[in-house]
Protein backbone atom coordinates (compact mmCIF):
# COMPACT_ATOMS: atom_id res chain seq x y z
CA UNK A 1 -43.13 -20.92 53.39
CA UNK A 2 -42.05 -24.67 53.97
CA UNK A 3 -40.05 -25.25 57.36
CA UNK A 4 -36.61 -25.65 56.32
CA UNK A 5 -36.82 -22.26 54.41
CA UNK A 6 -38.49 -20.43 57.38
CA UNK A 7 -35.36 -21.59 59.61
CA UNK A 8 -32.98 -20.50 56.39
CA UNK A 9 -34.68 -17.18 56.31
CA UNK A 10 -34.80 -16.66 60.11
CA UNK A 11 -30.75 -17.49 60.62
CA UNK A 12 -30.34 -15.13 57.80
CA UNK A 13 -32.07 -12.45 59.07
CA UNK A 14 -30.65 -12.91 62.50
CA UNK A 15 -27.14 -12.37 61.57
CA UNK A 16 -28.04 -9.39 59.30
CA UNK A 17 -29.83 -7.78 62.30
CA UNK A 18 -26.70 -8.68 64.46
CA UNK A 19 -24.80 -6.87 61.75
CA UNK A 20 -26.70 -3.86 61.28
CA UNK A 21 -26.72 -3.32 65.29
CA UNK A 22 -23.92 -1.54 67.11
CA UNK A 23 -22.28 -4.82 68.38
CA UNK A 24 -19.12 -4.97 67.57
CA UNK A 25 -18.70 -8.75 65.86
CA UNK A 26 -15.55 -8.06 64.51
CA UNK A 27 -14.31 -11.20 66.90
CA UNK A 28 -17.24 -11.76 68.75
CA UNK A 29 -20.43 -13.93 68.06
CA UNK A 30 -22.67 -16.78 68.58
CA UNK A 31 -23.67 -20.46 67.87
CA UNK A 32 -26.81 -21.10 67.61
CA UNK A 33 -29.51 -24.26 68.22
CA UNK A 34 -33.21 -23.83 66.94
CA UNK A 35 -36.30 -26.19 66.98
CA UNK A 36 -39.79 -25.68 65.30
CA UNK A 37 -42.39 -28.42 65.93
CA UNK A 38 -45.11 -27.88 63.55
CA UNK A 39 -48.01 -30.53 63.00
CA UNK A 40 -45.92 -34.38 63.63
CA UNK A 41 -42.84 -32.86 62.36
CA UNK A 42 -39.80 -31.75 64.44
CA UNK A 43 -37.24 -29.26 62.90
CA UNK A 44 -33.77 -29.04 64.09
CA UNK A 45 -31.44 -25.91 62.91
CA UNK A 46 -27.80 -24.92 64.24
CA UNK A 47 -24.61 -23.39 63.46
CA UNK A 48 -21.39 -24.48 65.29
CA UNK A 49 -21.38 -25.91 68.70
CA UNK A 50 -24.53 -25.60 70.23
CA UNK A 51 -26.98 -28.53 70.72
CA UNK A 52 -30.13 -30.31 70.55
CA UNK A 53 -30.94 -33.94 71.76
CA UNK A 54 -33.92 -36.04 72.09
CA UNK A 55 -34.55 -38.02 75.14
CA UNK A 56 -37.29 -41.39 74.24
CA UNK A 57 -38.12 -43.95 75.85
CA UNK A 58 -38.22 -47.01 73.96
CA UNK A 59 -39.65 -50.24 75.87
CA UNK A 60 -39.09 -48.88 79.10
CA UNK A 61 -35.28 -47.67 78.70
CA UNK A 62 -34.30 -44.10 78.31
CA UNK A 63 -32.18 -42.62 74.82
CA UNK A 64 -31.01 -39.79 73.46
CA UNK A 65 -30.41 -39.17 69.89
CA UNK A 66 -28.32 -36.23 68.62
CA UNK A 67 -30.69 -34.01 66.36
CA UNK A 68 -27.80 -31.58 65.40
CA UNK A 69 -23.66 -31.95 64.70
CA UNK A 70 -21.18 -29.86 65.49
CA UNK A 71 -19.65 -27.64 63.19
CA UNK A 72 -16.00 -27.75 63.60
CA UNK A 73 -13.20 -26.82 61.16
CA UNK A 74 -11.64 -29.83 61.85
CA UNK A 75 -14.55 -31.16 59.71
CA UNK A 76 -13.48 -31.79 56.27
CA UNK A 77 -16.27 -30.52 54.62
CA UNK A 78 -16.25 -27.51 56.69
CA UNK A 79 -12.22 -27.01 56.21
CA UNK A 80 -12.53 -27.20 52.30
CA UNK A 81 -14.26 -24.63 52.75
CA UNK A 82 -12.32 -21.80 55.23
CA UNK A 83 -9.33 -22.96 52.97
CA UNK A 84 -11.36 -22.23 50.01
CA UNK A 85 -12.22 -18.34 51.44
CA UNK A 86 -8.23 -18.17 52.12
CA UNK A 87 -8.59 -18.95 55.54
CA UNK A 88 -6.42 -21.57 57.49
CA UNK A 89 -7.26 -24.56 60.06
CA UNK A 90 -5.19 -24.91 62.88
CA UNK A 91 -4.49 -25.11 66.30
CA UNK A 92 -3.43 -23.03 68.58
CA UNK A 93 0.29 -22.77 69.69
CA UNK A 94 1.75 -22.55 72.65
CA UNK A 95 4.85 -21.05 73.50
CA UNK A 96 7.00 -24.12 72.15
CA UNK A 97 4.71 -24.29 68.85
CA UNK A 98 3.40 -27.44 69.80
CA UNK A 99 -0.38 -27.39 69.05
CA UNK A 100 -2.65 -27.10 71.35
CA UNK A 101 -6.41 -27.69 71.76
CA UNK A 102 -8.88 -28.37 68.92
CA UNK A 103 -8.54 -26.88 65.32
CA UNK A 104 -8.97 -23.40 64.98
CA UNK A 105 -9.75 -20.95 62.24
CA UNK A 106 -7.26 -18.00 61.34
CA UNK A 107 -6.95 -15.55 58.65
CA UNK A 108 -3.88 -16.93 56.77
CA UNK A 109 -0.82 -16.60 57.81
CA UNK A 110 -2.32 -14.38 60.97
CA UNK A 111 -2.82 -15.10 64.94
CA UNK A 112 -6.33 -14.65 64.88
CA UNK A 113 -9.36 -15.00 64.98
CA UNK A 114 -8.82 -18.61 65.97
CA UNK A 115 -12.57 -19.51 66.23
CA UNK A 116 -12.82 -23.23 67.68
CA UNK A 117 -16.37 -23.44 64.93
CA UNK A 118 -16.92 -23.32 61.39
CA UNK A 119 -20.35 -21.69 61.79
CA UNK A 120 -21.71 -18.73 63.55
CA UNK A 121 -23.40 -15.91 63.85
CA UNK A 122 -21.58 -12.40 63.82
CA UNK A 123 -17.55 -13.41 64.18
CA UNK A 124 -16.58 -11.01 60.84
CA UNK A 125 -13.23 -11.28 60.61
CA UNK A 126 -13.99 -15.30 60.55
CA UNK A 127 -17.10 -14.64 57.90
CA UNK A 128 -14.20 -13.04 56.22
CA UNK A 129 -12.27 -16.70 55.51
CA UNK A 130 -15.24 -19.15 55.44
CA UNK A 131 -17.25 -19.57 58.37
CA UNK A 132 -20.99 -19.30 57.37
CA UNK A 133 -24.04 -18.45 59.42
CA UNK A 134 -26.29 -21.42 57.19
CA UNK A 135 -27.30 -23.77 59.12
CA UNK A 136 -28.15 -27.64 59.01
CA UNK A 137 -31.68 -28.46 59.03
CA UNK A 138 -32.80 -31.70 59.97
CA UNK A 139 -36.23 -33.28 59.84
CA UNK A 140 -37.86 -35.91 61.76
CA UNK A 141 -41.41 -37.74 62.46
CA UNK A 142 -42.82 -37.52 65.29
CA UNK A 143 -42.87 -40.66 67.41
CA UNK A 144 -44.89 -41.94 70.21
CA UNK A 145 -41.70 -42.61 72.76
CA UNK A 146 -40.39 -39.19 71.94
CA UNK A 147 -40.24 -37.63 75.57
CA UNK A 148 -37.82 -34.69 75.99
CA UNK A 149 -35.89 -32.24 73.54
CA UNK A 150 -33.26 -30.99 74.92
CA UNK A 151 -31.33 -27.37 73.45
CA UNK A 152 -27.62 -26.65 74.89
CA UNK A 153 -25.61 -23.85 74.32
């Protein structure tokens, strides 16, 4: 099976096993950062906040390149698509109804869940209006002044 398929079919099956276990995911859940090396070929995967960078050194100074993005519903992509489930972007509000904090998703019209991601594993009641456990999958040659990968969570 080619790479980016193996990392589709392994963030699938993690999130049915999550399901099928007795955690309760109702409102709970998890982001996610993955990386398969295989041959000169890195493979990044993640879903919503979690990340991966790569330290080099080119010509004696140090870089880091993002290898992932977060997924956030303030995203338009991402919104169109939590709107599109009949969910709703927003964020939270505070006593005065001035909003507060990043973007949020909600069931419509409700006061949850208010996940600050657009993709994750588990988090049902936010499955329910949009957020997805698919990941982005990025690919990238190997290079000589690659030093470091670095996963965050």
């Amino acid at each position: 099976m080619p790479e980016p398929q193996t990392l589709l079919a392994a963030f699938a099956k993690t999130n049915r096993e999550l399901k099928a276990s007795k955690i309760d995911i109702r409102l709970s859940g998890s982001t996610c950062t993955s990386v398969l090396i295989r041959n000169n070929k890195i493979f990044s995967a993640n879903v919503g906040d979690s990340r991966c960078l790569l330290c080099s050194r080119i010509e004696g100074k140090i870089t880091f390149e993002a290898l992932t993005r977060d997924h956030k519903p303030s995203d338009p992509k991402e919104s169109e698509r939590i709107y599109a489930s009949g969910g709703e972007v927003a964020k939270f509000k505070d006593s005065n109804g001035a909003g507060v904090g990043p973007d949020r998703v909600w069931i419509k019209g409700g006061s949850y869940p208010g996940l600050a991601m657009s993709r994750s594993f588990g988090d049902g009641v936010a499955a329910s209006v949009g957020v997805i456990t698919v990941p982005d999958i990025n690919e990238y040659i190997i290079q000589p002044d690659f030093k470091i990968i670095v996963l965050g969570s």
